[in-house]
PDB file of N, CA and C in Angstrom:
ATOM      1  N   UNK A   1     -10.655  29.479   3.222  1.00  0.00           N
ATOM      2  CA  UNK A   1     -10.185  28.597   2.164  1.00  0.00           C
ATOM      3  C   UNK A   1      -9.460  27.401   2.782  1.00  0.00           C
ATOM      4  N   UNK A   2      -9.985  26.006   2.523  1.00  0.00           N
ATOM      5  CA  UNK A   2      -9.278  25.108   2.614  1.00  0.00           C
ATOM      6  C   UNK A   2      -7.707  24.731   2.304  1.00  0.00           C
ATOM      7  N   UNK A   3      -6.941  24.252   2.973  1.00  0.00           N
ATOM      8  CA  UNK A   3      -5.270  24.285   2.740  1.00  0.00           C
ATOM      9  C   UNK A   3      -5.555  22.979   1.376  1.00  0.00           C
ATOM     10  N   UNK A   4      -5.810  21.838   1.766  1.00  0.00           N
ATOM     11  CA  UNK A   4      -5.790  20.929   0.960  1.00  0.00           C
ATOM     12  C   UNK A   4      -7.502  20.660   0.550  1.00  0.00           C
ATOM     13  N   UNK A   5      -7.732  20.389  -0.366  1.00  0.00           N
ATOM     14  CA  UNK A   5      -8.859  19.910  -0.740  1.00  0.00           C
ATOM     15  C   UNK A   5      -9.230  18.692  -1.411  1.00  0.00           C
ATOM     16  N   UNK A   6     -10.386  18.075  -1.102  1.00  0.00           N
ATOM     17  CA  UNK A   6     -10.842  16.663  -1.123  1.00  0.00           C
ATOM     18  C   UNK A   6     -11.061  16.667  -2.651  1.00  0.00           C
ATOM     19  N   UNK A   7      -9.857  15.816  -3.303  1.00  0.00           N
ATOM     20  CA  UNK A   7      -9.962  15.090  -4.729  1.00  0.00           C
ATOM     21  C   UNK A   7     -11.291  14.111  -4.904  1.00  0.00           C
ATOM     22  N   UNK A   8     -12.095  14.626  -5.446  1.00  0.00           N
ATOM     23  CA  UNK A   8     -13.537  13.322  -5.460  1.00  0.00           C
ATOM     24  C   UNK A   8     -13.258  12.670  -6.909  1.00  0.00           C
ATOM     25  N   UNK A   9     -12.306  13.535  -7.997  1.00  0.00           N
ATOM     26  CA  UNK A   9     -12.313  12.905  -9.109  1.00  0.00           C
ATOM     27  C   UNK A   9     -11.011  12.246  -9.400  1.00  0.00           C
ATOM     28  N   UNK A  10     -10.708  11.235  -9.921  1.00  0.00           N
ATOM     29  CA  UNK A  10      -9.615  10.694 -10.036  1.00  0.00           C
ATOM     30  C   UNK A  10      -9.123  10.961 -11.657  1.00  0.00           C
ATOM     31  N   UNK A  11      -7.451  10.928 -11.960  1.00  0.00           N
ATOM     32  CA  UNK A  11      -6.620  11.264 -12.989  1.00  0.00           C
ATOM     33  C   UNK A  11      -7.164  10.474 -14.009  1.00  0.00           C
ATOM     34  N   UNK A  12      -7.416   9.607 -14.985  1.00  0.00           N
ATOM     35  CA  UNK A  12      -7.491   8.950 -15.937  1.00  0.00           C
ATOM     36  C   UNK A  12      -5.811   8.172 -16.152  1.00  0.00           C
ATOM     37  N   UNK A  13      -5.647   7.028 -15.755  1.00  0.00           N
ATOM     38  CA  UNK A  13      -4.840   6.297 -15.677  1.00  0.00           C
ATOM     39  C   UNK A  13      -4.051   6.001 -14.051  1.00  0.00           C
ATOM     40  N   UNK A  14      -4.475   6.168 -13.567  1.00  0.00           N
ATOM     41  CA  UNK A  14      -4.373   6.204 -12.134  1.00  0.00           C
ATOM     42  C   UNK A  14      -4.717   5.122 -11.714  1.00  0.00           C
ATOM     43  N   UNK A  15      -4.702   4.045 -10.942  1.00  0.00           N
ATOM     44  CA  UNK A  15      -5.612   3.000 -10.778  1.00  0.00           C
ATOM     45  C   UNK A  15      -5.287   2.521  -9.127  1.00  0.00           C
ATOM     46  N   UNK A  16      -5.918   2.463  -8.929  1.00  0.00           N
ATOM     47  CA  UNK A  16      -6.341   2.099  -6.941  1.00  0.00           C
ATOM     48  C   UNK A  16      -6.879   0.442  -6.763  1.00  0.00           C
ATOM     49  N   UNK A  17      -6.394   0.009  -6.050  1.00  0.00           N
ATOM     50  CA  UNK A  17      -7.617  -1.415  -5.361  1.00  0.00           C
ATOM     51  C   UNK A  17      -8.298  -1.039  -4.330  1.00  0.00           C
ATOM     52  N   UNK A  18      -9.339  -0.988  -3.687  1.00  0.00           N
ATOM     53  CA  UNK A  18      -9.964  -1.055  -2.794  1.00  0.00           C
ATOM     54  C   UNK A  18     -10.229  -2.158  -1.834  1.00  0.00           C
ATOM     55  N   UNK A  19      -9.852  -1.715  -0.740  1.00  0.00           N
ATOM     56  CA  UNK A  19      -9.517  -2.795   0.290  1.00  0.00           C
ATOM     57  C   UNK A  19     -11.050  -3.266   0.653  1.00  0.00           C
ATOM     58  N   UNK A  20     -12.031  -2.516   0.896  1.00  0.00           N
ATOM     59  CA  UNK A  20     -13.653  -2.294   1.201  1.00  0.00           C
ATOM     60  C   UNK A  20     -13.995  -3.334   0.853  1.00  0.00           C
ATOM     61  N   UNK A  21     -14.183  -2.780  -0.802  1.00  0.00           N
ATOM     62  CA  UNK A  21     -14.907  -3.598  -1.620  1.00  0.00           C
ATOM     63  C   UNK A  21     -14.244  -4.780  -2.583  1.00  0.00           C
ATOM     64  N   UNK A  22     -13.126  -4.875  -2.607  1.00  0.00           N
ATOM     65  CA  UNK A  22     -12.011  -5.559  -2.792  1.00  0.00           C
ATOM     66  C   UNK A  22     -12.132  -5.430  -4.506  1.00  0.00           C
ATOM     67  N   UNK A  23     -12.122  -4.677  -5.165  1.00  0.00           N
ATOM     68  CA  UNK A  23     -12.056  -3.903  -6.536  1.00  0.00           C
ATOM     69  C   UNK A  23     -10.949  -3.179  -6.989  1.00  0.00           C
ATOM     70  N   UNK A  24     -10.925  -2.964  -8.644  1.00  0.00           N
ATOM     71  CA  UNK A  24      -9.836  -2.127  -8.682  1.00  0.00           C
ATOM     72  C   UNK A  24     -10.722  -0.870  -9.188  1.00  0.00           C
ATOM     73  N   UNK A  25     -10.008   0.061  -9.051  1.00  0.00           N
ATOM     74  CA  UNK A  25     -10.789   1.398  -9.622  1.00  0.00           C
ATOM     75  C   UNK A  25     -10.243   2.674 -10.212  1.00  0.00           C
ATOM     76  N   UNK A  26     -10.505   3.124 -10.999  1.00  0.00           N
ATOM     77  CA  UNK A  26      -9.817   3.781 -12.119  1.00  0.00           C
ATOM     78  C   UNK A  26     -10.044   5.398 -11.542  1.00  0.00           C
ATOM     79  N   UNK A  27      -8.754   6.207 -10.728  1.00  0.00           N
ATOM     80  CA  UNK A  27      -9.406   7.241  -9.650  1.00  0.00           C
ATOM     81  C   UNK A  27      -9.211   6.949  -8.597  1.00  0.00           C
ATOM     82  N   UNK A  28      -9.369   7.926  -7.896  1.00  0.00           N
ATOM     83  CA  UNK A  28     -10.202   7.345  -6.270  1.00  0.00           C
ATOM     84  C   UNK A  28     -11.511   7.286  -6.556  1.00  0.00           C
ATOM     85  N   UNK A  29     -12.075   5.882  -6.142  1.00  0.00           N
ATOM     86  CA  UNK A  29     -13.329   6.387  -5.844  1.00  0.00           C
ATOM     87  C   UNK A  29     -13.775   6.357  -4.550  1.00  0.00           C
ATOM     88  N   UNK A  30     -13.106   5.408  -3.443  1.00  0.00           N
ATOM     89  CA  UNK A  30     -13.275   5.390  -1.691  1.00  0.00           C
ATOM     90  C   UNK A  30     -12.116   5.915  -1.048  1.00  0.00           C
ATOM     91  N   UNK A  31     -12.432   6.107  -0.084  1.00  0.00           N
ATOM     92  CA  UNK A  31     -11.356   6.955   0.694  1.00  0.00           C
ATOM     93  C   UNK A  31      -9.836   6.491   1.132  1.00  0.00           C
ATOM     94  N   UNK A  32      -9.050   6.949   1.136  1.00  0.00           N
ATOM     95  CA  UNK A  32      -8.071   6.681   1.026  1.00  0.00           C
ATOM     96  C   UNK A  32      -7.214   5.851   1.960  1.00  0.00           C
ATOM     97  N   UNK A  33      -8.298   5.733   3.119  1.00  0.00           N
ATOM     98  CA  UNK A  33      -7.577   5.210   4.315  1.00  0.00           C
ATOM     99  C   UNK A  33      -8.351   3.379   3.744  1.00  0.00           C
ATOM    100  N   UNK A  34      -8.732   3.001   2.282  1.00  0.00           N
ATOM    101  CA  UNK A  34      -9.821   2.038   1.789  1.00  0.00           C
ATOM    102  C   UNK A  34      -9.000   1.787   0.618  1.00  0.00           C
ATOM    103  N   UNK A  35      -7.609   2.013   0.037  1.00  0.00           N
ATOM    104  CA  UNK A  35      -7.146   1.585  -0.769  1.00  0.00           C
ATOM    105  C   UNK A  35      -6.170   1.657  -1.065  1.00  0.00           C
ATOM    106  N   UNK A  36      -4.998   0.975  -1.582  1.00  0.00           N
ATOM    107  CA  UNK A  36      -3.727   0.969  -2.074  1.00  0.00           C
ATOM    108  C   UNK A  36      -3.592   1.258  -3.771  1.00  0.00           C
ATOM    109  N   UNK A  37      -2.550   2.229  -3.767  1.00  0.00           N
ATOM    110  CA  UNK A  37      -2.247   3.045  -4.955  1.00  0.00           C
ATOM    111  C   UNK A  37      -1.743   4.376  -4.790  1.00  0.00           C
ATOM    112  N   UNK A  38      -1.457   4.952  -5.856  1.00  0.00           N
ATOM    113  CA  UNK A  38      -2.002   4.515  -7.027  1.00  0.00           C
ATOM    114  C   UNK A  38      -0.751   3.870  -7.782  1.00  0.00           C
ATOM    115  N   UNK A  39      -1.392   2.551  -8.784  1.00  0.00           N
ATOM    116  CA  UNK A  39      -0.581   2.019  -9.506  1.00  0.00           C
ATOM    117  C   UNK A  39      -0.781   2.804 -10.811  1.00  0.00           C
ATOM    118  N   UNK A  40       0.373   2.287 -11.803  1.00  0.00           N
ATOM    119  CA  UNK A  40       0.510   2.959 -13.190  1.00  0.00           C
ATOM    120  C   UNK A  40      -0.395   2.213 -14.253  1.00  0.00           C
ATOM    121  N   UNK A  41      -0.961   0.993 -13.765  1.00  0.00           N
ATOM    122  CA  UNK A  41      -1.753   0.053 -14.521  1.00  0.00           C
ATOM    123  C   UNK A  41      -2.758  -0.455 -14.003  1.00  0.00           C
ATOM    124  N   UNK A  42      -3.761  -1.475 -14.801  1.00  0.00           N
ATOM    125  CA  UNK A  42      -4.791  -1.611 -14.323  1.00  0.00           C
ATOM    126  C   UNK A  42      -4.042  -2.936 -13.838  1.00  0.00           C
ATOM    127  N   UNK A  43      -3.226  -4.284 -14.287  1.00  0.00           N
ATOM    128  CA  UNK A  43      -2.699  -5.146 -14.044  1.00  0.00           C
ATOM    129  C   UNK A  43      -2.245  -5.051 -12.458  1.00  0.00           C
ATOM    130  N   UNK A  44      -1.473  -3.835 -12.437  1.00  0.00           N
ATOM    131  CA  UNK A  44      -0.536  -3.745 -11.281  1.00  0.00           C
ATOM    132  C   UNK A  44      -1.468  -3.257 -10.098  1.00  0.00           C
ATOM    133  N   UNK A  45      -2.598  -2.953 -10.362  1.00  0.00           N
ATOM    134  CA  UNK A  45      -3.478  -2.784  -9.157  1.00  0.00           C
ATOM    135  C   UNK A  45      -4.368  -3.996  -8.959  1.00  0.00           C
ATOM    136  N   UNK A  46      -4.161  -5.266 -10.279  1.00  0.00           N
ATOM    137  CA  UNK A  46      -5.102  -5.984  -9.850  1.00  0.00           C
ATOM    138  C   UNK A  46      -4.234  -7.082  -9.046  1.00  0.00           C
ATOM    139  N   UNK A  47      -2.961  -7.205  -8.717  1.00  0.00           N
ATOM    140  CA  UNK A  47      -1.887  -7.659  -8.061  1.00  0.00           C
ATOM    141  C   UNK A  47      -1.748  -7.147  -6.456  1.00  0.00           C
ATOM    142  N   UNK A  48      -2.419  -5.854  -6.365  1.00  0.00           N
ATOM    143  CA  UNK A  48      -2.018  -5.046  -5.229  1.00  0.00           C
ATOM    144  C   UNK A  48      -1.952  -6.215  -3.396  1.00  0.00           C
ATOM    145  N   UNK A  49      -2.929  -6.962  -3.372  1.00  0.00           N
ATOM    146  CA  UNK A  49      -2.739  -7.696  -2.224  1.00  0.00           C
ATOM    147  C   UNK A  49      -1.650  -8.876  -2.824  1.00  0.00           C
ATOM    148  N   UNK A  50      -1.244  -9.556  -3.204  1.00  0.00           N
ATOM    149  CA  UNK A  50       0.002 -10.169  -3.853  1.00  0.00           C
ATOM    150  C   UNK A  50       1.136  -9.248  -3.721  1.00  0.00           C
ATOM    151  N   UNK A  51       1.372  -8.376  -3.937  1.00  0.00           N
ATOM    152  CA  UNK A  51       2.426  -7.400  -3.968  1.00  0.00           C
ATOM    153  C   UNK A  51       2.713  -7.488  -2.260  1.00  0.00           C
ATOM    154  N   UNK A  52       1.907  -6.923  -1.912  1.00  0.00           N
ATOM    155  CA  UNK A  52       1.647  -6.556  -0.624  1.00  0.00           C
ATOM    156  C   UNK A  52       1.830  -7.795   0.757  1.00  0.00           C
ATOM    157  N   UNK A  53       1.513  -8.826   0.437  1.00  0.00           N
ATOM    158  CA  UNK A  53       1.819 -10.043   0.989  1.00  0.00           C
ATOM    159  C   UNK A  53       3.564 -10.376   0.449  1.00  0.00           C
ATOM    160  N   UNK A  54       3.940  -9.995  -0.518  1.00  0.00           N
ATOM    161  CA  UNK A  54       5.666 -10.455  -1.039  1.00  0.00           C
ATOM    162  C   UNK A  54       6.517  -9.365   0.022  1.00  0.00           C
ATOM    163  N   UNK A  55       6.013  -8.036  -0.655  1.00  0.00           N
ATOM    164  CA  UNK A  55       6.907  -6.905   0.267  1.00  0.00           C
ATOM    165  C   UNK A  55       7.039  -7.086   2.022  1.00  0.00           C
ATOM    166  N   UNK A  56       5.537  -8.113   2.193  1.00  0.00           N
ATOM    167  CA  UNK A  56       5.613  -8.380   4.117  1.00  0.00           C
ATOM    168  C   UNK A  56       6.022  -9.068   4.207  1.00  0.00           C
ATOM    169  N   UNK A  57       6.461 -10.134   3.190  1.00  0.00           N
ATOM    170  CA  UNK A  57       7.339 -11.269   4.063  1.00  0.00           C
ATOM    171  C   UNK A  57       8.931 -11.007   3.830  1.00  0.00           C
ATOM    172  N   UNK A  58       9.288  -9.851   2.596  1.00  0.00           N
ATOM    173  CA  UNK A  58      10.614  -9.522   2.633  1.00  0.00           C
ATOM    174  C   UNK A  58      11.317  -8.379   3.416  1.00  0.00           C
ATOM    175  N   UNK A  59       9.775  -7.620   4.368  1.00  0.00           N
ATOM    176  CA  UNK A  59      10.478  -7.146   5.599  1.00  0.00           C
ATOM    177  C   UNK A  59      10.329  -7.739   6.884  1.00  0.00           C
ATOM    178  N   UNK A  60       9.477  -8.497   6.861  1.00  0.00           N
ATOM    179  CA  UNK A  60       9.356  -9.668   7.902  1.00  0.00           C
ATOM    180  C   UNK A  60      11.286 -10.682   8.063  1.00  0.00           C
ATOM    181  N   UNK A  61      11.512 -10.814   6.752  1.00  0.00           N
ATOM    182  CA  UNK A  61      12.922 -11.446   6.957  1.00  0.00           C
ATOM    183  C   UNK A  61      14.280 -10.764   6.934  1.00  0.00           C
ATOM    184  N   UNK A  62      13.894  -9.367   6.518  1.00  0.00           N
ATOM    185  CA  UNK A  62      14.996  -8.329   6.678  1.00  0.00           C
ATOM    186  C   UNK A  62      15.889  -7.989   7.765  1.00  0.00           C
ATOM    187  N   UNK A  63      17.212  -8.550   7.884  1.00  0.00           N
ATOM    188  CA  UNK A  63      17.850  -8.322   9.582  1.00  0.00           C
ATOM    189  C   UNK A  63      17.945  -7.035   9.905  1.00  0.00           C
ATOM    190  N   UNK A  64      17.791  -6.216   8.640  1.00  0.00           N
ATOM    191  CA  UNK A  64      17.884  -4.929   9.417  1.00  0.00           C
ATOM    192  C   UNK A  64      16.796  -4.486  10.386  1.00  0.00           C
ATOM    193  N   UNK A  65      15.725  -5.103  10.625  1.00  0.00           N
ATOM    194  CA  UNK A  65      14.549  -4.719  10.975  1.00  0.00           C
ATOM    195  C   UNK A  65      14.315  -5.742  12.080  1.00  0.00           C
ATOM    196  N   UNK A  66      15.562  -6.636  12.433  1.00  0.00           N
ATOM    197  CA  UNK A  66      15.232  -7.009  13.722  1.00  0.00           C
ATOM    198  C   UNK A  66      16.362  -6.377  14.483  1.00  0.00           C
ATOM    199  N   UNK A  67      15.755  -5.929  15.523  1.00  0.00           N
ATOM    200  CA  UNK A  67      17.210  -4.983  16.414  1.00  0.00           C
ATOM    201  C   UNK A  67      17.306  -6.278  17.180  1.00  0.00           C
ATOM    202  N   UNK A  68      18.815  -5.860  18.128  1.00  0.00           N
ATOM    203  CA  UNK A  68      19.952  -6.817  18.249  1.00  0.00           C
ATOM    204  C   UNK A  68      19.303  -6.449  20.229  1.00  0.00           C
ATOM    205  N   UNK A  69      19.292  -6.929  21.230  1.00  0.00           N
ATOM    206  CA  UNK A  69      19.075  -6.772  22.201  1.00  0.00           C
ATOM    207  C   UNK A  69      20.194  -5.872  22.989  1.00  0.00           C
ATOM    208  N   UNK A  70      19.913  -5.276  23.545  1.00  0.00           N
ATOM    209  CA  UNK A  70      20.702  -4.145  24.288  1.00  0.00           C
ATOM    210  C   UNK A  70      22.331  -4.909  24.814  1.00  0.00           C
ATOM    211  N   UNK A  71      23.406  -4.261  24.250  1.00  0.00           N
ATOM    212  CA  UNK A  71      24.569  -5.252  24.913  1.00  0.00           C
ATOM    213  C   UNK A  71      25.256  -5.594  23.617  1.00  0.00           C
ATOM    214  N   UNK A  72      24.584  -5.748  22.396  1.00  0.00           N
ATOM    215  CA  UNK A  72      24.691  -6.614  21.268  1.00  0.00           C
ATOM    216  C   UNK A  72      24.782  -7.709  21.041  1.00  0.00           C
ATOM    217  N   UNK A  73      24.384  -8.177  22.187  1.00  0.00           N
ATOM    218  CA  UNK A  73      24.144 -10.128  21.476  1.00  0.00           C
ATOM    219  C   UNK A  73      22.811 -10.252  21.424  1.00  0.00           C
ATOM    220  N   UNK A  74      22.552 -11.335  20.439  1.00  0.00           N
ATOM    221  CA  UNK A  74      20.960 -11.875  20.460  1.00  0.00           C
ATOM    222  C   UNK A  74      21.091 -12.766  21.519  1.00  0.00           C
ATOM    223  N   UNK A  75      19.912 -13.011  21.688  1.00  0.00           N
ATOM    224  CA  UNK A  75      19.701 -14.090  22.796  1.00  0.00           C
ATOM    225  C   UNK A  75      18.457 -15.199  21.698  1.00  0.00           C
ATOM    226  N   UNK A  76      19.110 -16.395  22.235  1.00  0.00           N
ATOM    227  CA  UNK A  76      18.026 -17.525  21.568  1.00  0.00           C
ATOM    228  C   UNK A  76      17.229 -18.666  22.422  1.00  0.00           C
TER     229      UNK A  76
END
């Protein structure tokens, strides 16, 4: 017996974008390492690369996420 098993059918309100085929899709319908989700809407998955480009540039500018060079000073 399998520990986890491969979901081929997706929830009904579930909604995924697909990175592949660049779609939104109601389920999984491609594999998972092929899409972001799941969102609670069809809207909010049709946003998913927008989302995704905002959240990278607000950890891209996050100081917590630049470490400080050994010593604790930055260097410029």
């Amino acid at each position: 017996m399998a520990l986890f098993k491969k979901r081929t059918v997706g929830k009904p309100g579930e909604w995924y974008y697909c990175l592949e085929h660049k779609k939104v899709e109601e389920g999984p319908e491609c594999p998972g390492k092929d899409r972001f989700g799941p969102y609670a809407s069809r809207p909010e998955a049709e946003h998913a690369m927008e989302t995704a480009r905002e959240r990278n540039l607000q950890w891209e500018n996050d100081p917590r996420w630049h470490d400080a060079p050994a010593g604790g000073r930055e260097e410029h």
